[in-house]
Every structure is written in C-alpha cells, then in structure tokens.
C-alpha atoms as a PDB file:
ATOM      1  CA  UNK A   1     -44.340  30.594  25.724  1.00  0.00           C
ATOM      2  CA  UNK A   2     -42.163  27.550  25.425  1.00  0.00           C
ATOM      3  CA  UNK A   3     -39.024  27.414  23.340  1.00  0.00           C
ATOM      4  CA  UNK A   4     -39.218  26.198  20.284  1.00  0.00           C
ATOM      5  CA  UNK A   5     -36.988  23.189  19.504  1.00  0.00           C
ATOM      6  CA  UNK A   6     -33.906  24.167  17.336  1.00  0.00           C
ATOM      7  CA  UNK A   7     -34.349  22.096  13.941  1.00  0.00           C
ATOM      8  CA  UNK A   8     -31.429  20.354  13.090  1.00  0.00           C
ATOM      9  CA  UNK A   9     -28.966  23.354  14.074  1.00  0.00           C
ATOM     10  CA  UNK A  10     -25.827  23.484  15.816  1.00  0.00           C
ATOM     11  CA  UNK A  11     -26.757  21.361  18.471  1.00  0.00           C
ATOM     12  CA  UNK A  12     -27.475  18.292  16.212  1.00  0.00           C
ATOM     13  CA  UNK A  13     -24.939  15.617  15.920  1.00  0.00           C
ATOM     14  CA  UNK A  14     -23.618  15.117  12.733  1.00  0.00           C
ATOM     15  CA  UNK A  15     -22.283  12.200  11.044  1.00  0.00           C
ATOM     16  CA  UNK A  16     -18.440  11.780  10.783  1.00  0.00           C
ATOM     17  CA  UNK A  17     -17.751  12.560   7.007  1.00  0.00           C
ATOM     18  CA  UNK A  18     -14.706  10.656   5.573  1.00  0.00           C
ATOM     19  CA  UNK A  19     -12.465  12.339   2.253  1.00  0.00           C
ATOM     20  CA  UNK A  20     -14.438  13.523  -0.415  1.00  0.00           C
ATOM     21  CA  UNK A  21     -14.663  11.739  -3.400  1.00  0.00           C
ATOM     22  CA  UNK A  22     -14.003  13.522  -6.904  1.00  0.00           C
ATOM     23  CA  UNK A  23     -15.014  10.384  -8.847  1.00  0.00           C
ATOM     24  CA  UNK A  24     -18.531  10.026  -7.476  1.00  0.00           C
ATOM     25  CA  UNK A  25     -19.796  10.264 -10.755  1.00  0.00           C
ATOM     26  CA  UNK A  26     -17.777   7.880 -12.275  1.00  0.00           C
ATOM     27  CA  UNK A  27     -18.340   3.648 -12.535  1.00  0.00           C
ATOM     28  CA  UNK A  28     -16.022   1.347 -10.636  1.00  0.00           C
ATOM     29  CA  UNK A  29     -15.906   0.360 -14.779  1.00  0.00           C
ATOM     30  CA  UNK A  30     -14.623   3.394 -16.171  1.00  0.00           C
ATOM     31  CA  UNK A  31     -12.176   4.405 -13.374  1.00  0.00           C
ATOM     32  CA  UNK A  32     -10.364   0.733 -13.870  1.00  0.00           C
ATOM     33  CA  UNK A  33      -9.936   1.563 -17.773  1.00  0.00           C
ATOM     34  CA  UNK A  34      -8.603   4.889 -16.956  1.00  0.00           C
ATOM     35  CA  UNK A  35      -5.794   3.358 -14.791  1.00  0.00           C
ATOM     36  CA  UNK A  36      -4.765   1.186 -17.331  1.00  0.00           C
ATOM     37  CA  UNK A  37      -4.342   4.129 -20.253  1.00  0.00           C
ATOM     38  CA  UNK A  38      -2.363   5.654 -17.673  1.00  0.00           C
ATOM     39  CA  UNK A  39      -0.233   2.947 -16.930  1.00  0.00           C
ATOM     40  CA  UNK A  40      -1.007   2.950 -13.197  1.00  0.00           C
ATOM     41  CA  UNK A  41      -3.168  -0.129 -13.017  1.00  0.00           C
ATOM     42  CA  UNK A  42       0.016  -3.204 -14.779  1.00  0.00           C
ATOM     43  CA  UNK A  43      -0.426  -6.251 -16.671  1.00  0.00           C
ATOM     44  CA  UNK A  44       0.873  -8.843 -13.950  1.00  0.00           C
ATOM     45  CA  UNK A  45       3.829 -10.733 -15.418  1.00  0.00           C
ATOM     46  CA  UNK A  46       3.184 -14.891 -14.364  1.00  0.00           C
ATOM     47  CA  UNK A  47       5.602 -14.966 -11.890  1.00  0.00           C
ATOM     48  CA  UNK A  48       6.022 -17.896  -9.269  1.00  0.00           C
ATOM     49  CA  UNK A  49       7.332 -17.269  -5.713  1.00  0.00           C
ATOM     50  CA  UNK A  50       9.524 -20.226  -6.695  1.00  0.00           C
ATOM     51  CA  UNK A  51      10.926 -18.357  -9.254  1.00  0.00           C
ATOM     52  CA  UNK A  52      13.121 -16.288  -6.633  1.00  0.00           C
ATOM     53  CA  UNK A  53      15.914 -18.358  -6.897  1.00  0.00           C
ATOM     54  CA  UNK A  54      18.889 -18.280  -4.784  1.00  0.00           C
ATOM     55  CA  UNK A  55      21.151 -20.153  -2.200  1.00  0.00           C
ATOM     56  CA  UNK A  56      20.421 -20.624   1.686  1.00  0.00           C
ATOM     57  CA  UNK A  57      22.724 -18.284   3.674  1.00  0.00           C
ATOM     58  CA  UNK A  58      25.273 -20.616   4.852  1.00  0.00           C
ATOM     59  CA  UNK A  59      26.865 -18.076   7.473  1.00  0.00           C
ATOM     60  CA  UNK A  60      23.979 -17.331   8.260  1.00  0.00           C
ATOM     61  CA  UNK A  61      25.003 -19.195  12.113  1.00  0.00           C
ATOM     62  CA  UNK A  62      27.900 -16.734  12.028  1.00  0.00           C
ATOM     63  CA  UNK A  63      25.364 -13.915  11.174  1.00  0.00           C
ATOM     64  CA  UNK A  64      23.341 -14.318  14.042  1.00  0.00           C
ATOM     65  CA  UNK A  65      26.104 -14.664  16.715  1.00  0.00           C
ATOM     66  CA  UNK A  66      27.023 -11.365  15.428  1.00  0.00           C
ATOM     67  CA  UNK A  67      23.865  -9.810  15.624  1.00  0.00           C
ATOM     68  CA  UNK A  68      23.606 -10.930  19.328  1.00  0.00           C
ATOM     69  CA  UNK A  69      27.268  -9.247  20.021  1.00  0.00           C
ATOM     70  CA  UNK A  70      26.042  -6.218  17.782  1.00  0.00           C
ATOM     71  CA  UNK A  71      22.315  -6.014  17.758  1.00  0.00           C
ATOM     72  CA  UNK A  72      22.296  -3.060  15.140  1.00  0.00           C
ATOM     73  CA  UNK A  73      23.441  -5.636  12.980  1.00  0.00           C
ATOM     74  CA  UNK A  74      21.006  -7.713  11.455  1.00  0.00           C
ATOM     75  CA  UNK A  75      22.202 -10.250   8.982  1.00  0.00           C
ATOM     76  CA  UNK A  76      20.950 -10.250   5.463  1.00  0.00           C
ATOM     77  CA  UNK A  77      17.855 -12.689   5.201  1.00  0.00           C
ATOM     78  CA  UNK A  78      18.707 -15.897   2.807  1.00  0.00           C
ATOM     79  CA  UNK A  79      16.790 -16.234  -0.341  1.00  0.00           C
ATOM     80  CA  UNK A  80      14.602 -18.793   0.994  1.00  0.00           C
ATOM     81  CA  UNK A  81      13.936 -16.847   4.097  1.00  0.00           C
ATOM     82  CA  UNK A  82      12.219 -14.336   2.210  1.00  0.00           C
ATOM     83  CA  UNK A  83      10.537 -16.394  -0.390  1.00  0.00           C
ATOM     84  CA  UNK A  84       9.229 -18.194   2.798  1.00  0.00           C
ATOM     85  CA  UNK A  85       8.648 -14.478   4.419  1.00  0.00           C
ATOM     86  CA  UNK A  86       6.571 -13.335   1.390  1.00  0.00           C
ATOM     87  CA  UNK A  87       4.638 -16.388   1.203  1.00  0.00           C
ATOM     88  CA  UNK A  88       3.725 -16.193   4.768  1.00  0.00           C
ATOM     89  CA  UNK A  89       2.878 -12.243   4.745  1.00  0.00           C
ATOM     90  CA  UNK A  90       1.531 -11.415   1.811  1.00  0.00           C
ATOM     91  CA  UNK A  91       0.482 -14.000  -0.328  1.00  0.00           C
ATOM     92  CA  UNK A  92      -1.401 -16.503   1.987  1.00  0.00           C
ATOM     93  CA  UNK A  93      -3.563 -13.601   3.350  1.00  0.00           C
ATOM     94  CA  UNK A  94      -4.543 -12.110  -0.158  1.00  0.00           C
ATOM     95  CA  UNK A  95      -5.462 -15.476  -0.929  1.00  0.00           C
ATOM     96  CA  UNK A  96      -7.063 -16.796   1.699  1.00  0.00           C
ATOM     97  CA  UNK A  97      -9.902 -14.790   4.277  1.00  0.00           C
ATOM     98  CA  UNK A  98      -9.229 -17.167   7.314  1.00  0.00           C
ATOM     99  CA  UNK A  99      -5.589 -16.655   6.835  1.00  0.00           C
ATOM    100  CA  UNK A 100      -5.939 -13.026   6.451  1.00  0.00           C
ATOM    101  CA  UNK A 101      -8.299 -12.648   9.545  1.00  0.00           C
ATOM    102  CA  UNK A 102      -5.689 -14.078  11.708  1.00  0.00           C
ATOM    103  CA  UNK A 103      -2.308 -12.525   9.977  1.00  0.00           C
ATOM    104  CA  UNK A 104      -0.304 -10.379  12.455  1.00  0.00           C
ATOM    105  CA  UNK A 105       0.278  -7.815   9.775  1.00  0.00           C
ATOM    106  CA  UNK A 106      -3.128  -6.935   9.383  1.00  0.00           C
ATOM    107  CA  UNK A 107      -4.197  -6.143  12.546  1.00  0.00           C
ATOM    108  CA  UNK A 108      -2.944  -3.892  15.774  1.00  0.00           C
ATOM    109  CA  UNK A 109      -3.760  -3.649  19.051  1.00  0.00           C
ATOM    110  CA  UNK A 110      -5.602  -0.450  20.392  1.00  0.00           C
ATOM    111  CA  UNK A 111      -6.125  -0.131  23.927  1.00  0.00           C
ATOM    112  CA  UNK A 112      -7.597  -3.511  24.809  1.00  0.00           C
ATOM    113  CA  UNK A 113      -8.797  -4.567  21.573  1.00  0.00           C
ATOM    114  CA  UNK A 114      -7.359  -5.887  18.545  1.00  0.00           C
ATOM    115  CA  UNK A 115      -9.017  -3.622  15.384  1.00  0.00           C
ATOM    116  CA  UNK A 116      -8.447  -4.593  11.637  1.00  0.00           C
ATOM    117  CA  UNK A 117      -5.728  -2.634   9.631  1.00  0.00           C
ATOM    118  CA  UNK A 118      -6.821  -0.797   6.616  1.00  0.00           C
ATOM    119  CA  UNK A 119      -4.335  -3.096   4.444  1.00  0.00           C
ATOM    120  CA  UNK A 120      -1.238  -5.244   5.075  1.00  0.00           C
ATOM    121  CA  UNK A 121       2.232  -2.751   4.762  1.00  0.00           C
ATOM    122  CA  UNK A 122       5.124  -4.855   3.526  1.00  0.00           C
ATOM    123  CA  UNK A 123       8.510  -3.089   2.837  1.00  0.00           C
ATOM    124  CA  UNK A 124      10.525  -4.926   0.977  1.00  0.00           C
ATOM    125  CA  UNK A 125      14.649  -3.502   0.857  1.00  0.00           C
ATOM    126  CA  UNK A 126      17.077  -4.154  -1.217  1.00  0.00           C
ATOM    127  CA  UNK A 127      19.534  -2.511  -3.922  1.00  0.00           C
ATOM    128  CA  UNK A 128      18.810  -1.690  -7.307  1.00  0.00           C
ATOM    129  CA  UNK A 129      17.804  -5.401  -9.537  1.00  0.00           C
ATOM    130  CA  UNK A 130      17.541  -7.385  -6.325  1.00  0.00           C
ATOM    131  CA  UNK A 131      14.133  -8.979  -7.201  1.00  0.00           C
ATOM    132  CA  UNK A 132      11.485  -6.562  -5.384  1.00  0.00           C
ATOM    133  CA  UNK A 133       9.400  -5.825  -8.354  1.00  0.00           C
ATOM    134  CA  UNK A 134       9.588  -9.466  -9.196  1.00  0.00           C
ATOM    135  CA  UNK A 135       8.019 -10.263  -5.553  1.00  0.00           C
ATOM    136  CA  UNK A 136       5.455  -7.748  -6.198  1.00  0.00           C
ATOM    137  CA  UNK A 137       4.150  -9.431  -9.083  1.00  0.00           C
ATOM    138  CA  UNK A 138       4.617 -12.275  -7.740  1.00  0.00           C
ATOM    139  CA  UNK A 139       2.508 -12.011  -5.264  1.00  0.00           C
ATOM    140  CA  UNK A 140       0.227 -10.520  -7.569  1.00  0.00           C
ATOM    141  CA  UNK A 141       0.344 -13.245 -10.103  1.00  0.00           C
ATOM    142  CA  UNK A 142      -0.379 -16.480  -7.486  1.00  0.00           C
ATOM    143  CA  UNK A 143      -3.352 -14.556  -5.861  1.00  0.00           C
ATOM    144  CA  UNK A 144      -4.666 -13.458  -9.156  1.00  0.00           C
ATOM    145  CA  UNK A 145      -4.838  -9.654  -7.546  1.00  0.00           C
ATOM    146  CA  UNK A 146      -4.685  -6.541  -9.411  1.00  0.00           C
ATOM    147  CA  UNK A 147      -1.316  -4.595  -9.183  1.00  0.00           C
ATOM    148  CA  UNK A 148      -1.295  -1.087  -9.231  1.00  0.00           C
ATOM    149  CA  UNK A 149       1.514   0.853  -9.282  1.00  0.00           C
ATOM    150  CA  UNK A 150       2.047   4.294  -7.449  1.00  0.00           C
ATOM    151  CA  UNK A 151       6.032   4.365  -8.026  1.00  0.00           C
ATOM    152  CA  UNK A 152       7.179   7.953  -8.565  1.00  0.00           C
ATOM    153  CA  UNK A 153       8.994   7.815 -11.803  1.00  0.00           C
ATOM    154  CA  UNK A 154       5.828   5.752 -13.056  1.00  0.00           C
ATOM    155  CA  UNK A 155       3.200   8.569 -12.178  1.00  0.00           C
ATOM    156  CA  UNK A 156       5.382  11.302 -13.022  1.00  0.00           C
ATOM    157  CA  UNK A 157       3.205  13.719 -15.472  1.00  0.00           C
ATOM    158  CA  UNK A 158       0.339  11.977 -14.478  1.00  0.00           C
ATOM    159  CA  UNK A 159      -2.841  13.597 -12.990  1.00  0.00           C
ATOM    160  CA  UNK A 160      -0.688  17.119 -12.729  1.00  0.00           C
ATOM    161  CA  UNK A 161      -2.154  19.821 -10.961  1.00  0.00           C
ATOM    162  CA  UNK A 162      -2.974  20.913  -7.324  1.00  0.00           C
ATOM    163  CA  UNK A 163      -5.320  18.374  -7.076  1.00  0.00           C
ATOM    164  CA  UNK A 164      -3.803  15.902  -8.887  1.00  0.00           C
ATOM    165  CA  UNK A 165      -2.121  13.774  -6.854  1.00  0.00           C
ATOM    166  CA  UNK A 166      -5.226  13.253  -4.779  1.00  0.00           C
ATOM    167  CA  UNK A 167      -7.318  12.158  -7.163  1.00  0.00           C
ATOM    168  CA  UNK A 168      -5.100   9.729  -8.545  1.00  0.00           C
ATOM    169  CA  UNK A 169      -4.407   7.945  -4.866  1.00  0.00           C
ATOM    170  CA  UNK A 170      -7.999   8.544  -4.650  1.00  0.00           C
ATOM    171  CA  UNK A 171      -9.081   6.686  -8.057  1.00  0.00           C
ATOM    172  CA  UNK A 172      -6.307   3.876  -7.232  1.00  0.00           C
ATOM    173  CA  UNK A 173      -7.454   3.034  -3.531  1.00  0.00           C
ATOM    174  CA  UNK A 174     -11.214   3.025  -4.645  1.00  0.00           C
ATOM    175  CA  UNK A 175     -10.493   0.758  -7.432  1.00  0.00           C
ATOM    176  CA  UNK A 176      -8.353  -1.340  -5.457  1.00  0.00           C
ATOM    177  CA  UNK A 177     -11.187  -1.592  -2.548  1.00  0.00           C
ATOM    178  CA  UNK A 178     -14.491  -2.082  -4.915  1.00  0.00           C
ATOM    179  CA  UNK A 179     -12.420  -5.015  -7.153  1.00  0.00           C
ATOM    180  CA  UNK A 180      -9.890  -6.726  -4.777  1.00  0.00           C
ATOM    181  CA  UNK A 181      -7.741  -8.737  -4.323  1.00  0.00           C
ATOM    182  CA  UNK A 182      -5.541  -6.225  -5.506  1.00  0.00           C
ATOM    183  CA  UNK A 183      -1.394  -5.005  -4.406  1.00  0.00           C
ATOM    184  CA  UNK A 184      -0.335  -1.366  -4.104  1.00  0.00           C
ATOM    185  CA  UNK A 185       3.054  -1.105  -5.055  1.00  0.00           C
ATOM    186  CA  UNK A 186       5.011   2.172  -4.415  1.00  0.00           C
ATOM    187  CA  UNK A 187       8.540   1.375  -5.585  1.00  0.00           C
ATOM    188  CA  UNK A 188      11.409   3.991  -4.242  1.00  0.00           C
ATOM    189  CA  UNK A 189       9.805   4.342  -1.042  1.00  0.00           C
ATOM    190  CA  UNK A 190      11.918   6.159   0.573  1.00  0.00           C
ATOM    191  CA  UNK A 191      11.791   9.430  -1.850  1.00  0.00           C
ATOM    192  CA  UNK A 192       8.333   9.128  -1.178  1.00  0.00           C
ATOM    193  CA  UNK A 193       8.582   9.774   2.573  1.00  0.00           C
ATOM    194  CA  UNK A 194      11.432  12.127   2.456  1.00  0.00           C
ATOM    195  CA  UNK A 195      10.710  16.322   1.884  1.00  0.00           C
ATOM    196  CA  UNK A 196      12.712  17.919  -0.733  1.00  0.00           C
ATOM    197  CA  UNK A 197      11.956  18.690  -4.491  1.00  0.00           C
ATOM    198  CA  UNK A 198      13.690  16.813  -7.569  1.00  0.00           C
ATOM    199  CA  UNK A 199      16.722  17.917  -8.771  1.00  0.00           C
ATOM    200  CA  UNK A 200      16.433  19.542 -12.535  1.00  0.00           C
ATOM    201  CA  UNK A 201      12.859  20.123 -11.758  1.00  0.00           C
ATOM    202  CA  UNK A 202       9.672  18.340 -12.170  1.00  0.00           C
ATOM    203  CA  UNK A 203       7.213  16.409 -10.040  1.00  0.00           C
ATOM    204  CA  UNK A 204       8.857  15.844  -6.525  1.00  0.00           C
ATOM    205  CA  UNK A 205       8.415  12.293  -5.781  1.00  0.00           C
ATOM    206  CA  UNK A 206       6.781  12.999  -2.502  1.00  0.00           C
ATOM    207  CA  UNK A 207       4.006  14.504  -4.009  1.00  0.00           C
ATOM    208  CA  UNK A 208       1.305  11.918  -3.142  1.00  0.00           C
ATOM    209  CA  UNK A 209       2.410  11.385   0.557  1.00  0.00           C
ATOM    210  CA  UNK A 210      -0.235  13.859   2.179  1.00  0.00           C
ATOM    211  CA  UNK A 211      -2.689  12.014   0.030  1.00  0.00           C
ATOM    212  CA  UNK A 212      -1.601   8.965   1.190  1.00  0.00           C
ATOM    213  CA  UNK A 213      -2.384   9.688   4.630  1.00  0.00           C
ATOM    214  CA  UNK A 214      -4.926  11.828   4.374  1.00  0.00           C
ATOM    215  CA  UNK A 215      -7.055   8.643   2.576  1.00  0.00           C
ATOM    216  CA  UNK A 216      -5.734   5.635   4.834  1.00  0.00           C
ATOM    217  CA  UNK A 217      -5.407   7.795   7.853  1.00  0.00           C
ATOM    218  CA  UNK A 218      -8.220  10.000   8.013  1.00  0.00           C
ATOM    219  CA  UNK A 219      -8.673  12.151  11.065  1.00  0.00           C
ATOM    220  CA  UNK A 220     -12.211  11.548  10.336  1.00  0.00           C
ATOM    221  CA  UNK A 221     -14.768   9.343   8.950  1.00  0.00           C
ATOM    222  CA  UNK A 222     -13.561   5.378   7.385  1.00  0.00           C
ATOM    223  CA  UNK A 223     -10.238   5.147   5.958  1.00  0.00           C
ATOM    224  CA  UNK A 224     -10.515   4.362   1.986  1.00  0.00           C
ATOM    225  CA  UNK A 225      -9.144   1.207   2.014  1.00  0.00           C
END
C-alpha cells in the first residue's frame, strides 16, 4: 500500500505570522477616538518651521576647526541649521511621496539592496525648553499629520496592566499606519531606552520599549508600521 499523503501536518509550510493584534475587533474609527480621550493622539498647535527663531552660529568657523583637532567634539548646530535639517528630514518626506521615496533616512542598505525603513527615526537633543516639542508639531502642523504622543510622563496610568503597554503601542502604530501622515513623538527618550524603575514608584518609563521593538522589529512576519 502506498503512503498516504500527510494533510497539512508538520511538513507543510506555514505562513510567517506577524504580532497579534488585540484590537481586531475594533474600527480604525473607534481606536482614533479612544486615543484622543486618552490624551495620546494631540491637537497639533499651528506651528511654522519659521517660527524657530534664532541667530546663525557665528563661531560656528571656530567650531569646526575644533571639531577637526577634537573630533569628539561636535559643535552645536545653528538655529537655521536645524530648521533647515528638519525641513529636509522630516517634513519634505511626510509631505511629499517622491521626496520620501528617495530620503536617506528612510531607507538602509541590506546586503546588496536598498529595502524601505518601517518609518523615518529623527532624534532631536537638546535641554529642557529648547524647542523640540515645538519641532514636533511643527512638523506635524505643515504636513497636516496626526501627532501622537508616546512620552512617558504623558502615558503614565494609561493602559496599566501586563498587557498594557502593548496594546497601547499597538493601538497607536495601527492608527498611525491605516490614517497617515501621522508623527510619533516619544519625548525623554533616553529613560525610555535605559533599564531601571522610577524612583518613588510607579510606571517605569521604559515600560513600552519591548513593545516597541517587538512591533517595528518583529523577528517574524511585517513590521506594524
């Protein structure tokens, strides 16, 4: 007797399943008006690039000769240097496909090919009331793009839980995908990617990094976004 044919068992190949969704059941709708009641998903303040106002960096000659004497010193970009920065990096490519196809942010090189980038990372430094979260919405406000923000102290409470965290990266990344253009901003970065839990207790701000990665990075299946 032959042997019969194994149906669909081990052997079969299956399909490459990316992070499960816990909003399946949801509209694209609904999801958007639950951001907004939890204050994730801003009212973009009308903000011009143009509205970064400052002075060229007049040493900034001096600067560079420095910087080629000691190279771990970079000098401090000029104001116009970064308006000019932002408009180049993020704001022409939001706005514009063709621009966006050939950015240099938003794509990589793997092996011999060039493959698209899930989204464009900007990190934008600078102390306390230097302008970033002006930029942001900026940016937000001359692309007419959503802004969602994932900023610890602003999703602190927020979808609490175990599985908390993920579905709210979750919800934002899917909303942000199905209605773009839209910005991501994740102010205080760098508690983000740093271990170690709050002082006084609470939330630690680091909270949604493995969800982070887990939906742009997946090891497999498409990322989210």
């Amino acid at each position: 007797k032959g042997k019969k044919g194994k149906k669909g068992g081990k052997g079969g190949k299956k399909g490459k399943k990316g992070p499960k969704d816990p909003t399946a059941s949801s509209s694209i709708e609904y999801l958007y008006q639950l951001l907004v009641g939890e204050g994730i998903l801003k009212k973009v303040k009308k903000t011009s690039i143009q509205d970064f106002v400052g002075s060229y960096a007049f040493l900034g000659q001096a600067m560079d000769k420095l910087a080629e004497v000691e190279p771990t010193r970079l000098p401090d970009p000029s104001f116009a240097q970064i308006r000019s920065a932002v408009t180049e990096y993020c704001i022409l490519p939001i706005g514009s496909e063709e621009v966006k196809r050939h950015a240099p942010l938003n794509t990589y090189v793997k092996g011999s090919k060039r493959v698209d980038r899930n989204g464009t990372p900007v990190l934008l430094v600078g102390t306390h009331g230097s302008g970033k979260k002006m930029l942001a919405h900026a940016i937000a406000s001359e692309t007419g793009a959503n802004l969602f923000d994932l900023t610890p102290s602003n999703t602190e409470g927020k979808y609490p839980g175990k599985k908390g965290p993920y579905d709210m990266v979750h919800t934002v990344l899917k909303v942000a995908k199905a209605l773009p253009p839209s910005v991501v901003l994740i102010g205080e970065s760098e508690s983000v990617w740093t271990s170690g839990k709050k002082k006084g207790g609470g939330e630690p701000p680091n909270r949604i990094l493995k969800q982070l990665m887990t939906l742009l990075a997946p090891k497999k299946g498409p990322a989210l976004l």
